[in-house]
PDB file of N, CA and C in Angstrom:
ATOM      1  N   UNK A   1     140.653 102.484 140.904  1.00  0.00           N
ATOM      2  CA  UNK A   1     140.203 101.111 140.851  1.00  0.00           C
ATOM      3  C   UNK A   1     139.818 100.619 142.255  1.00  0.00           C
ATOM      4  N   UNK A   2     140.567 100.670 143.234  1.00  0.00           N
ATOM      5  CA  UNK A   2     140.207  99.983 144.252  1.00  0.00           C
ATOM      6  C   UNK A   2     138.901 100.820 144.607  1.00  0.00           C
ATOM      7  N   UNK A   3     138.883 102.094 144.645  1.00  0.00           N
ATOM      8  CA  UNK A   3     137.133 102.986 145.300  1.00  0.00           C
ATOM      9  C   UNK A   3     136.278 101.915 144.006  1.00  0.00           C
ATOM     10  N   UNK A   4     136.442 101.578 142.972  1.00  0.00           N
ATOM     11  CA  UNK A   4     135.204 101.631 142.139  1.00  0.00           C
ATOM     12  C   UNK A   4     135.471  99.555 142.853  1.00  0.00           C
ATOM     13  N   UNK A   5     136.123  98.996 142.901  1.00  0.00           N
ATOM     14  CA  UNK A   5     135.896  97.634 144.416  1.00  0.00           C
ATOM     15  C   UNK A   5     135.414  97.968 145.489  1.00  0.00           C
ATOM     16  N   UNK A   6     135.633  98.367 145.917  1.00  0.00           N
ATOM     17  CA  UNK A   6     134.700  99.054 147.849  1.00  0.00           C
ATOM     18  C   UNK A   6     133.676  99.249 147.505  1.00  0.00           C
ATOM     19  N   UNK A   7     132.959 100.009 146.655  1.00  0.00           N
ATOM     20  CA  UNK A   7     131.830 100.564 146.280  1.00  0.00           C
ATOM     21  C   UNK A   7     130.927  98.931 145.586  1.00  0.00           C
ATOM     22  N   UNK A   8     131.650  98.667 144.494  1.00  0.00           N
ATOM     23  CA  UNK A   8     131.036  97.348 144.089  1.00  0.00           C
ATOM     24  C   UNK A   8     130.727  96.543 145.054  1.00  0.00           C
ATOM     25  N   UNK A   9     131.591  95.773 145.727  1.00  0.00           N
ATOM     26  CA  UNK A   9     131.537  95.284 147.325  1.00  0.00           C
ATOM     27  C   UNK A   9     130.360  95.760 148.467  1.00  0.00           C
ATOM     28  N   UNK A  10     130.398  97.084 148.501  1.00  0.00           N
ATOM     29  CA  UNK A  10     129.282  97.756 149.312  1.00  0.00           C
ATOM     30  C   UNK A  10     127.941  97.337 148.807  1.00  0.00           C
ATOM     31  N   UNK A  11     127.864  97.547 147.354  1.00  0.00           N
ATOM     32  CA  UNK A  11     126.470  97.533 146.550  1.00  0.00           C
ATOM     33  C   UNK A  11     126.370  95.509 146.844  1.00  0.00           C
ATOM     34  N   UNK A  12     126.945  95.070 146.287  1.00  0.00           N
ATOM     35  CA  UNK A  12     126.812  93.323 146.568  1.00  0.00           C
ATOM     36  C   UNK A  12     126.291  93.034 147.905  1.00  0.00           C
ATOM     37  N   UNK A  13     127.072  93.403 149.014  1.00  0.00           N
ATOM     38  CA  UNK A  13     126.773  93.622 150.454  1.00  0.00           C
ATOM     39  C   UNK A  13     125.624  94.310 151.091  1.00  0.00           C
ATOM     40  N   UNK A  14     124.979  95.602 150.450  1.00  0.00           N
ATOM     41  CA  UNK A  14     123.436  95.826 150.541  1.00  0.00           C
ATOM     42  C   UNK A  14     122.575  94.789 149.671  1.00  0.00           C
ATOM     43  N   UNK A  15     122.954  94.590 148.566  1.00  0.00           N
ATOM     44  CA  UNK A  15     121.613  93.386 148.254  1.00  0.00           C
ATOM     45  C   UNK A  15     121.406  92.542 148.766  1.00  0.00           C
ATOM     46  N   UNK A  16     122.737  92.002 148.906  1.00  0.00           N
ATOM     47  CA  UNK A  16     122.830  90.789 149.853  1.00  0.00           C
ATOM     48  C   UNK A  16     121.912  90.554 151.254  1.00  0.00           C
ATOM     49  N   UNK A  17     122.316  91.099 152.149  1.00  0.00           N
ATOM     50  CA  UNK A  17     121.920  91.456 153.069  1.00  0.00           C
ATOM     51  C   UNK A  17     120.449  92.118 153.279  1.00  0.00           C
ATOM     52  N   UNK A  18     119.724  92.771 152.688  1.00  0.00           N
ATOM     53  CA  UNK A  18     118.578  93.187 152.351  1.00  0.00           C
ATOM     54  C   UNK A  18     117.470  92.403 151.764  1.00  0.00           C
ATOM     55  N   UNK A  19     118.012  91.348 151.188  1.00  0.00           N
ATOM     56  CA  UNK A  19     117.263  90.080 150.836  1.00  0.00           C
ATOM     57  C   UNK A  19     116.509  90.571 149.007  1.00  0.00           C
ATOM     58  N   UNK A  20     117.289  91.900 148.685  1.00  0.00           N
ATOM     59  CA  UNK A  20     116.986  92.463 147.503  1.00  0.00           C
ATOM     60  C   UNK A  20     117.251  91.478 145.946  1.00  0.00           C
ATOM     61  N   UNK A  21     116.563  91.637 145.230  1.00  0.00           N
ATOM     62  CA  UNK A  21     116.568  90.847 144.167  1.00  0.00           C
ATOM     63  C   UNK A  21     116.923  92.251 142.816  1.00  0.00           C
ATOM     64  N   UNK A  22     118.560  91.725 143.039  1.00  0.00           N
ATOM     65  CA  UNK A  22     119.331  92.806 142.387  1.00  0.00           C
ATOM     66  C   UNK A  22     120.834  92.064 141.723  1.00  0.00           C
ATOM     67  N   UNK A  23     120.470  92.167 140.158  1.00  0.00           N
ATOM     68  CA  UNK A  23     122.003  91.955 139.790  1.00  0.00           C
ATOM     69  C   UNK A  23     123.504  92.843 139.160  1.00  0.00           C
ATOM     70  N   UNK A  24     124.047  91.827 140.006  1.00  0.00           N
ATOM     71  CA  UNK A  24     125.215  93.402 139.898  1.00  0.00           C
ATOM     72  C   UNK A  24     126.698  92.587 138.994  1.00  0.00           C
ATOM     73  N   UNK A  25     126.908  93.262 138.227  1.00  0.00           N
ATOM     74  CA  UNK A  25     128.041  92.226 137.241  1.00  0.00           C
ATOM     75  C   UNK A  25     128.994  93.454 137.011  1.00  0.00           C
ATOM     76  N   UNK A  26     130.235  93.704 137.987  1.00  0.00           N
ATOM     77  CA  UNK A  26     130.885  94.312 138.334  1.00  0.00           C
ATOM     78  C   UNK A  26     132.283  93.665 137.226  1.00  0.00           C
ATOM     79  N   UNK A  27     132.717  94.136 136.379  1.00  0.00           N
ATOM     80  CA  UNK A  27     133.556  93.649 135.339  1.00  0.00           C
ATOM     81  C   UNK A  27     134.497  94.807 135.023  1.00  0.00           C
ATOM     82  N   UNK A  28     135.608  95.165 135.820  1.00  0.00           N
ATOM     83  CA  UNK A  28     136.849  95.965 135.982  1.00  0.00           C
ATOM     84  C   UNK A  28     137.766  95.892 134.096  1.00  0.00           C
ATOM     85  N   UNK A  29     137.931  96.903 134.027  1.00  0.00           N
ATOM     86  CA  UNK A  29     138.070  97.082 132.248  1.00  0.00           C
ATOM     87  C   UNK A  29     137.557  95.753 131.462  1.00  0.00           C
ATOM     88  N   UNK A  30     136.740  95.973 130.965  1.00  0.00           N
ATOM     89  CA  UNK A  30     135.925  94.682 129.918  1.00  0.00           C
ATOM     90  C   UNK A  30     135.178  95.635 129.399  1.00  0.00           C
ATOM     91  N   UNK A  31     135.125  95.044 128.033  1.00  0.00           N
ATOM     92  CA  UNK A  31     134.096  95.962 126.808  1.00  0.00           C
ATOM     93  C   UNK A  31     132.773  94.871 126.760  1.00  0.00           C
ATOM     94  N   UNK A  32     132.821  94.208 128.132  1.00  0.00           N
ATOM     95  CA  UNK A  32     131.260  93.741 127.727  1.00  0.00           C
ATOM     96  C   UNK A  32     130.043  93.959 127.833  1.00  0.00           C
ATOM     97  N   UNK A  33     130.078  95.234 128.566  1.00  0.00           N
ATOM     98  CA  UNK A  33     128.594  96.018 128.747  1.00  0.00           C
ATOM     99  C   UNK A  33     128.200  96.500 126.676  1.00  0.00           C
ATOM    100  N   UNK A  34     129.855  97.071 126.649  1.00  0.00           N
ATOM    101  CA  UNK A  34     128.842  97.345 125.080  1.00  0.00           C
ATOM    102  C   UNK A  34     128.529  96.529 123.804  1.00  0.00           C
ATOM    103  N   UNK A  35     129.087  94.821 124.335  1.00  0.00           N
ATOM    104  CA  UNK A  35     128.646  93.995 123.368  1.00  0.00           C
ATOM    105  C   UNK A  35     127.349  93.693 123.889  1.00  0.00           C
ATOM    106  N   UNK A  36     127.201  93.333 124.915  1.00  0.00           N
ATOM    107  CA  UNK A  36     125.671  93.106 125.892  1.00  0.00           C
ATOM    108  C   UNK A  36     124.808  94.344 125.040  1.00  0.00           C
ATOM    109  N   UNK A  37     125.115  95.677 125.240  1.00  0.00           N
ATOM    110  CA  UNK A  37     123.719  96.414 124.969  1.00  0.00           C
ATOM    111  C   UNK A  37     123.925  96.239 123.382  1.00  0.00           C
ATOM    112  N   UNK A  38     124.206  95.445 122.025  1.00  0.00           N
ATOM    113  CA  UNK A  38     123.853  94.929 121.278  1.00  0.00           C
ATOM    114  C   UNK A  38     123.218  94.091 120.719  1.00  0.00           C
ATOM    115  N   UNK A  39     123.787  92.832 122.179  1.00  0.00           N
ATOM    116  CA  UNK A  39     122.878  91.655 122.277  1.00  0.00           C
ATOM    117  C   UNK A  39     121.582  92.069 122.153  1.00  0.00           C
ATOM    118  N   UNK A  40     121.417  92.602 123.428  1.00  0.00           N
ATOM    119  CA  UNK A  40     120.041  92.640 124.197  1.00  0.00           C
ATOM    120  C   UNK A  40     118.710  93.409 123.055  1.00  0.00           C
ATOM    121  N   UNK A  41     119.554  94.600 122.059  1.00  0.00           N
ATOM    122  CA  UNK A  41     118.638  95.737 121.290  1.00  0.00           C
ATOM    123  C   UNK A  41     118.422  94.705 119.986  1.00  0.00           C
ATOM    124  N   UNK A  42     119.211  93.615 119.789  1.00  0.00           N
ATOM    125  CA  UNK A  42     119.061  93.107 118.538  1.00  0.00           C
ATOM    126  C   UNK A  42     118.136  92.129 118.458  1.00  0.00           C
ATOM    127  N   UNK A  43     117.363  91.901 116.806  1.00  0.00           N
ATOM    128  CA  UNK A  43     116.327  91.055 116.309  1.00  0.00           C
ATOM    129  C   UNK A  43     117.060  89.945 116.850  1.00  0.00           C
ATOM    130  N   UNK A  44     118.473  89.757 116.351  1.00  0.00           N
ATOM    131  CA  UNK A  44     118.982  87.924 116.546  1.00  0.00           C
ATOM    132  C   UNK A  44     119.949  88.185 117.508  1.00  0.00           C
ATOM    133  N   UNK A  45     119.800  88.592 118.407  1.00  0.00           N
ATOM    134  CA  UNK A  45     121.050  88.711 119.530  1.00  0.00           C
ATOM    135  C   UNK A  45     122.256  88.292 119.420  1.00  0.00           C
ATOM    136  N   UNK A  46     122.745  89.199 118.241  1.00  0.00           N
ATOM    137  CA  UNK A  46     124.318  89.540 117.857  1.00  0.00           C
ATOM    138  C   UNK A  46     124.681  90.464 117.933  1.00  0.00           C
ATOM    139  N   UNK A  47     126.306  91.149 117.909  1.00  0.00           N
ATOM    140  CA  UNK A  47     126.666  91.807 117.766  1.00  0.00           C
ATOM    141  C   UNK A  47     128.234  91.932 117.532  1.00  0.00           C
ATOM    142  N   UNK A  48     128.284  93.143 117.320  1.00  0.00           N
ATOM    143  CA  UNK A  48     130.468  93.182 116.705  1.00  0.00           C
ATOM    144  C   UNK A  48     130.470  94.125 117.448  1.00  0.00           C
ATOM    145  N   UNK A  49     131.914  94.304 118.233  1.00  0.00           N
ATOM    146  CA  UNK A  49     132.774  94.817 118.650  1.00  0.00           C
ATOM    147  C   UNK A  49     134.234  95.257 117.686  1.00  0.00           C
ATOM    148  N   UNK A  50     134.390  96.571 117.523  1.00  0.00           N
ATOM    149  CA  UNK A  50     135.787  96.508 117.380  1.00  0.00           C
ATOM    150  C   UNK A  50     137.185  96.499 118.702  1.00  0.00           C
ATOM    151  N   UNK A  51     138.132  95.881 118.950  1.00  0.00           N
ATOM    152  CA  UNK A  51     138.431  95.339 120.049  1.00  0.00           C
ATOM    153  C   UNK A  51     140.520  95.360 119.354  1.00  0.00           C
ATOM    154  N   UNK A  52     140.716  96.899 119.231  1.00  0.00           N
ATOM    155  CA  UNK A  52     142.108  96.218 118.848  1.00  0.00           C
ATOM    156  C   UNK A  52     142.003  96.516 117.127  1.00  0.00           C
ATOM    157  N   UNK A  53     142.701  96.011 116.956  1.00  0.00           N
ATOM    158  CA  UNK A  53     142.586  95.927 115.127  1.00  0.00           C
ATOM    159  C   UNK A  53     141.740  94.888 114.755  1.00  0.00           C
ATOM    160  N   UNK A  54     140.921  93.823 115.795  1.00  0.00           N
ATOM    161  CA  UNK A  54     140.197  92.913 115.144  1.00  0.00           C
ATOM    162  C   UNK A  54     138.839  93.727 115.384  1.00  0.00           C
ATOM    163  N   UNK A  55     137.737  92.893 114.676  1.00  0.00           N
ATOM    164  CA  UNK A  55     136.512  93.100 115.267  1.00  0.00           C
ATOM    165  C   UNK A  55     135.790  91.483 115.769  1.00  0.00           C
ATOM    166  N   UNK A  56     135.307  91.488 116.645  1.00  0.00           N
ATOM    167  CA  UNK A  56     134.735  90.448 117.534  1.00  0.00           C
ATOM    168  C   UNK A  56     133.156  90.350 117.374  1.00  0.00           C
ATOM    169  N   UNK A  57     133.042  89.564 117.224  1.00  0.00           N
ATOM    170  CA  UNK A  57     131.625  88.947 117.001  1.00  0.00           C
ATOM    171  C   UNK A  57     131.244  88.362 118.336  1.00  0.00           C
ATOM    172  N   UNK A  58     129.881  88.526 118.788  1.00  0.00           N
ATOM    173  CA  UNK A  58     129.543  88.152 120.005  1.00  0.00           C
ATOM    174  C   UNK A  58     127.838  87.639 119.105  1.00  0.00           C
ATOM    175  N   UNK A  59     127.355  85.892 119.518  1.00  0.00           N
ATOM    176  CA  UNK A  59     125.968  85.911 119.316  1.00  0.00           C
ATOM    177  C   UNK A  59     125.342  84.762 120.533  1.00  0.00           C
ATOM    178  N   UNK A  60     124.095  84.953 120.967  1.00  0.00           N
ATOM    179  CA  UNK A  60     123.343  83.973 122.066  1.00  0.00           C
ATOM    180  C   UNK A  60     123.261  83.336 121.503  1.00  0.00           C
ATOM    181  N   UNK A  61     123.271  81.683 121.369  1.00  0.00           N
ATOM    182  CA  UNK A  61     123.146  80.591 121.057  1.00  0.00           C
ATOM    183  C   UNK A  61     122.471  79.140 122.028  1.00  0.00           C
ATOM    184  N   UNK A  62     122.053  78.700 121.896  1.00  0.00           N
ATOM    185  CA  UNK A  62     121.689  77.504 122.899  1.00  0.00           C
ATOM    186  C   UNK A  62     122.482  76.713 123.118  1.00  0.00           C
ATOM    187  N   UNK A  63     123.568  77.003 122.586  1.00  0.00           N
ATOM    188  CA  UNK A  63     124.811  76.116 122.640  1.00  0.00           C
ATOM    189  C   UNK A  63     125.813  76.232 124.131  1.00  0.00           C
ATOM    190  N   UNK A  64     125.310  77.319 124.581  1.00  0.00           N
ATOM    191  CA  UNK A  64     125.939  77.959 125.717  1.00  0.00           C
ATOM    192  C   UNK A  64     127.200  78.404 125.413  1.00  0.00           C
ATOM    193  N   UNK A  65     128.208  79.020 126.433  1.00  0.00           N
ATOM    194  CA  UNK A  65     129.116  79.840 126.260  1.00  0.00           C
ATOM    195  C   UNK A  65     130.456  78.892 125.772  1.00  0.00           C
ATOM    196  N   UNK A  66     131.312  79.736 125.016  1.00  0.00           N
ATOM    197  CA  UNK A  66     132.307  79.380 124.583  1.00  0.00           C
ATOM    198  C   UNK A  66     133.067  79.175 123.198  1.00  0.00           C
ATOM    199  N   UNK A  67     134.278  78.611 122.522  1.00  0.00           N
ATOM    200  CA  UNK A  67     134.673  79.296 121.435  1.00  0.00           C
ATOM    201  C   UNK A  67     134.012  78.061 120.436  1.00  0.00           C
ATOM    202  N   UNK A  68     133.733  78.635 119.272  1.00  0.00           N
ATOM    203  CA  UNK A  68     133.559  77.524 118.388  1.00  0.00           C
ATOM    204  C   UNK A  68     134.326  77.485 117.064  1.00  0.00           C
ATOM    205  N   UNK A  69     134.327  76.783 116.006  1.00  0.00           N
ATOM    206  CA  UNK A  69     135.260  76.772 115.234  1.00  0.00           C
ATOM    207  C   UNK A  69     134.831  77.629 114.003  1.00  0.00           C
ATOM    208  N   UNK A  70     135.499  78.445 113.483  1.00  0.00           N
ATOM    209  CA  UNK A  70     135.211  79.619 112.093  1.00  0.00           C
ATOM    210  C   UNK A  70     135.874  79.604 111.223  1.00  0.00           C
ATOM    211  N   UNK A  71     135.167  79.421 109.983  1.00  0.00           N
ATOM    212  CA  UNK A  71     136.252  79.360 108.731  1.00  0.00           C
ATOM    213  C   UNK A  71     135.321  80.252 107.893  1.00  0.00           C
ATOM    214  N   UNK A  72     136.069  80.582 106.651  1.00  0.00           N
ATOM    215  CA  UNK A  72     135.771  81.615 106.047  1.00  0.00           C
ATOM    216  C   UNK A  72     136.019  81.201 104.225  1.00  0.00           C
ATOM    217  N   UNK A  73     134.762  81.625 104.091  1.00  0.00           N
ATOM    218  CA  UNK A  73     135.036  81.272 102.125  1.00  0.00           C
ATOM    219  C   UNK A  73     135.628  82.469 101.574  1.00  0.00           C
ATOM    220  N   UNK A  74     136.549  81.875 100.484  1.00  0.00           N
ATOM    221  CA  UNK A  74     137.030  83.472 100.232  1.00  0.00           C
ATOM    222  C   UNK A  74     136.935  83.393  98.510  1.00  0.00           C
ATOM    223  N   UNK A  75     136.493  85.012  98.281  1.00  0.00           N
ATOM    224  CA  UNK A  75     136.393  84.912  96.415  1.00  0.00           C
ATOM    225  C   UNK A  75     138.290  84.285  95.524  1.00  0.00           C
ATOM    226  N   UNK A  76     137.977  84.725  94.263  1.00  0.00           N
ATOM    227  CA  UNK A  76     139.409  84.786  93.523  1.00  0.00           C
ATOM    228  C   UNK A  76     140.401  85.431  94.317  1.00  0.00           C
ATOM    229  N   UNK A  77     140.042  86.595  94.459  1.00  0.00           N
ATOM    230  CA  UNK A  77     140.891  87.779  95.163  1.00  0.00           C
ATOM    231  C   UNK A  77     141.068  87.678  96.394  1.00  0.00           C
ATOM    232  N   UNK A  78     140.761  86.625  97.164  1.00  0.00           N
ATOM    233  CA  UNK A  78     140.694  86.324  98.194  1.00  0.00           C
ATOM    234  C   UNK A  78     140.230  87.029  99.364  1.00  0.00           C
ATOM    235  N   UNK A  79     138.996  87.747  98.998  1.00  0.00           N
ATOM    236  CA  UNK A  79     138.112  89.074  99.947  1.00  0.00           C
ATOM    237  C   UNK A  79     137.361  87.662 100.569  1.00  0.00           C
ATOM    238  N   UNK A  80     136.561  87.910 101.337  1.00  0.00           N
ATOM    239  CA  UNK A  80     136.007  87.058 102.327  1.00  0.00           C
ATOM    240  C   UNK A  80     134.633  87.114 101.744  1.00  0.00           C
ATOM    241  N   UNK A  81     133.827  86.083 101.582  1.00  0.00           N
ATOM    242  CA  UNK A  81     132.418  86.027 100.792  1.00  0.00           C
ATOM    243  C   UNK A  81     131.691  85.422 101.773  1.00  0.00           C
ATOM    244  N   UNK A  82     131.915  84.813 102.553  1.00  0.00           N
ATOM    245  CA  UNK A  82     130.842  83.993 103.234  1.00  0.00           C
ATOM    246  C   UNK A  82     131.694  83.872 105.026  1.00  0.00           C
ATOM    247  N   UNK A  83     130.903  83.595 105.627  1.00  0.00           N
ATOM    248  CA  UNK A  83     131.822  83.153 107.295  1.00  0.00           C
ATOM    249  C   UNK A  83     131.016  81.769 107.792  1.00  0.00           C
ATOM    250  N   UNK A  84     131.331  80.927 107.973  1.00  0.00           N
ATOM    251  CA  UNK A  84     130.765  79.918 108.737  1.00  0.00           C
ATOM    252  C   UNK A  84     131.269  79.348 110.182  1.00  0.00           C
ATOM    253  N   UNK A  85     130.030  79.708 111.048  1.00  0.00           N
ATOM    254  CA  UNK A  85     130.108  78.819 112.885  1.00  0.00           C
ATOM    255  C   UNK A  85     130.029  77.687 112.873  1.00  0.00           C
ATOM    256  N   UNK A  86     130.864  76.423 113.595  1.00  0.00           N
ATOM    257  CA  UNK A  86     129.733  75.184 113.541  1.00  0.00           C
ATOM    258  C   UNK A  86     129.735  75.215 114.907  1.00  0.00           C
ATOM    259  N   UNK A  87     128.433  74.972 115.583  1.00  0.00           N
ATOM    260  CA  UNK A  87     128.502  74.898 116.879  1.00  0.00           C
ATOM    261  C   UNK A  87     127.940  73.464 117.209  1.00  0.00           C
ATOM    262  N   UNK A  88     128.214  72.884 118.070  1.00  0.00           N
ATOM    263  CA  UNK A  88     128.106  71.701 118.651  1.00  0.00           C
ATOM    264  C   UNK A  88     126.919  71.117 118.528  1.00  0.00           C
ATOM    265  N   UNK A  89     126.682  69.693 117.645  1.00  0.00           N
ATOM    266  CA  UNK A  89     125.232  69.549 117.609  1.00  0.00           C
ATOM    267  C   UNK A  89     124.598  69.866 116.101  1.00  0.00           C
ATOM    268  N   UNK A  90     125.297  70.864 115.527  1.00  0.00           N
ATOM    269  CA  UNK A  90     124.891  71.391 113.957  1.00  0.00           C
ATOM    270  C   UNK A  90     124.913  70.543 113.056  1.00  0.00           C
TER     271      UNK A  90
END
Protein backbone atom coordinates (compact mmCIF):
# COMPACT_ATOMS: atom_id res chain seq x y z
CA UNK A 1 0.00 0.00 0.00
CA UNK A 2 2.21 2.69 0.86
CA UNK A 3 4.57 1.98 -2.81
CA UNK A 4 1.09 2.00 -4.66
CA UNK A 5 0.82 6.07 -2.43
CA UNK A 6 4.40 7.21 -3.49
CA UNK A 7 3.77 6.19 -6.88
CA UNK A 8 0.13 7.78 -6.94
CA UNK A 9 1.72 10.93 -5.35
CA UNK A 10 4.61 10.85 -7.95
CA UNK A 11 2.04 10.51 -10.92
CA UNK A 12 -0.25 13.66 -9.28
CA UNK A 13 3.15 15.51 -8.84
CA UNK A 14 4.26 15.00 -12.65
CA UNK A 15 0.91 16.29 -13.93
CA UNK A 16 0.88 18.73 -11.74
CA UNK A 17 3.87 20.24 -12.33
CA UNK A 18 4.05 19.67 -16.11
CA UNK A 19 1.01 21.71 -16.59
CA UNK A 20 -0.47 18.18 -18.09
CA UNK A 21 -4.16 17.80 -18.47
CA UNK A 22 -4.42 14.38 -16.75
CA UNK A 23 -6.90 12.74 -14.36
CA UNK A 24 -5.84 10.58 -11.78
CA UNK A 25 -8.55 9.11 -9.15
CA UNK A 26 -6.34 7.10 -6.98
CA UNK A 27 -9.06 5.10 -4.71
CA UNK A 28 -7.07 2.53 -2.25
CA UNK A 29 -9.50 -0.75 -2.00
CA UNK A 30 -12.88 0.60 -3.61
CA UNK A 31 -14.86 -1.43 -6.18
CA UNK A 32 -15.47 1.75 -8.01
CA UNK A 33 -13.51 1.45 -11.08
CA UNK A 34 -15.82 -1.62 -11.80
CA UNK A 35 -19.10 0.13 -11.18
CA UNK A 36 -17.65 3.18 -13.32
CA UNK A 37 -16.70 0.80 -16.33
CA UNK A 38 -20.58 -0.07 -16.28
CA UNK A 39 -21.61 3.33 -16.02
CA UNK A 40 -19.62 4.56 -18.71
CA UNK A 41 -20.40 1.09 -21.42
CA UNK A 42 -24.12 1.51 -20.61
CA UNK A 43 -27.26 2.85 -22.86
CA UNK A 44 -28.64 4.49 -19.35
CA UNK A 45 -25.61 4.76 -17.22
CA UNK A 46 -26.37 2.11 -14.66
CA UNK A 47 -25.08 -0.50 -13.18
CA UNK A 48 -25.00 -3.43 -10.20
CA UNK A 49 -22.35 -4.44 -8.26
CA UNK A 50 -22.32 -7.46 -6.15
CA UNK A 51 -20.60 -6.03 -2.91
CA UNK A 52 -20.92 -8.61 0.08
CA UNK A 53 -24.15 -10.54 0.07
CA UNK A 54 -25.92 -7.38 -1.22
CA UNK A 55 -25.92 -6.20 -4.72
CA UNK A 56 -25.58 -2.33 -5.22
CA UNK A 57 -27.02 -0.39 -7.74
CA UNK A 58 -25.07 2.54 -9.00
CA UNK A 59 -27.07 5.13 -11.76
CA UNK A 60 -25.99 8.99 -13.21
CA UNK A 61 -28.70 11.14 -12.48
CA UNK A 62 -28.95 15.01 -12.61
CA UNK A 63 -29.76 14.87 -9.28
CA UNK A 64 -26.13 14.71 -8.35
CA UNK A 65 -24.47 12.45 -5.88
CA UNK A 66 -25.95 10.82 -2.99
CA UNK A 67 -28.49 8.40 -1.21
CA UNK A 68 -32.06 8.52 -2.14
CA UNK A 69 -35.01 6.84 -0.78
CA UNK A 70 -36.06 2.98 -2.18
CA UNK A 71 -38.94 1.03 -1.61
CA UNK A 72 -39.96 -1.99 -3.17
CA UNK A 73 -43.46 -3.56 -4.33
CA UNK A 74 -43.71 -6.96 -3.42
CA UNK A 75 -46.13 -9.89 -5.04
CA UNK A 76 -48.45 -12.37 -2.59
CA UNK A 77 -45.35 -14.32 -1.90
CA UNK A 78 -43.64 -11.50 -1.18
CA UNK A 79 -40.81 -11.81 -4.21
CA UNK A 80 -40.05 -8.26 -5.20
CA UNK A 81 -42.09 -7.06 -8.47
CA UNK A 82 -41.26 -3.64 -8.95
CA UNK A 83 -38.29 -1.16 -7.17
CA UNK A 84 -38.93 2.47 -6.94
CA UNK A 85 -36.11 5.76 -6.60
CA UNK A 86 -37.59 9.05 -5.71
CA UNK A 87 -35.03 11.48 -6.29
CA UNK A 88 -35.34 15.03 -5.39
CA UNK A 89 -37.55 17.12 -7.57
CA UNK A 90 -39.59 13.87 -9.00
Amino acid sequence: MAEAVEKAHAVQSWARESGRRLMIDFRPHSHHWQIMRQLRTSEHESGTLDLGPARVLCAMTTCGDGCFPVSADLDAAGGVVAVRVRFPGA
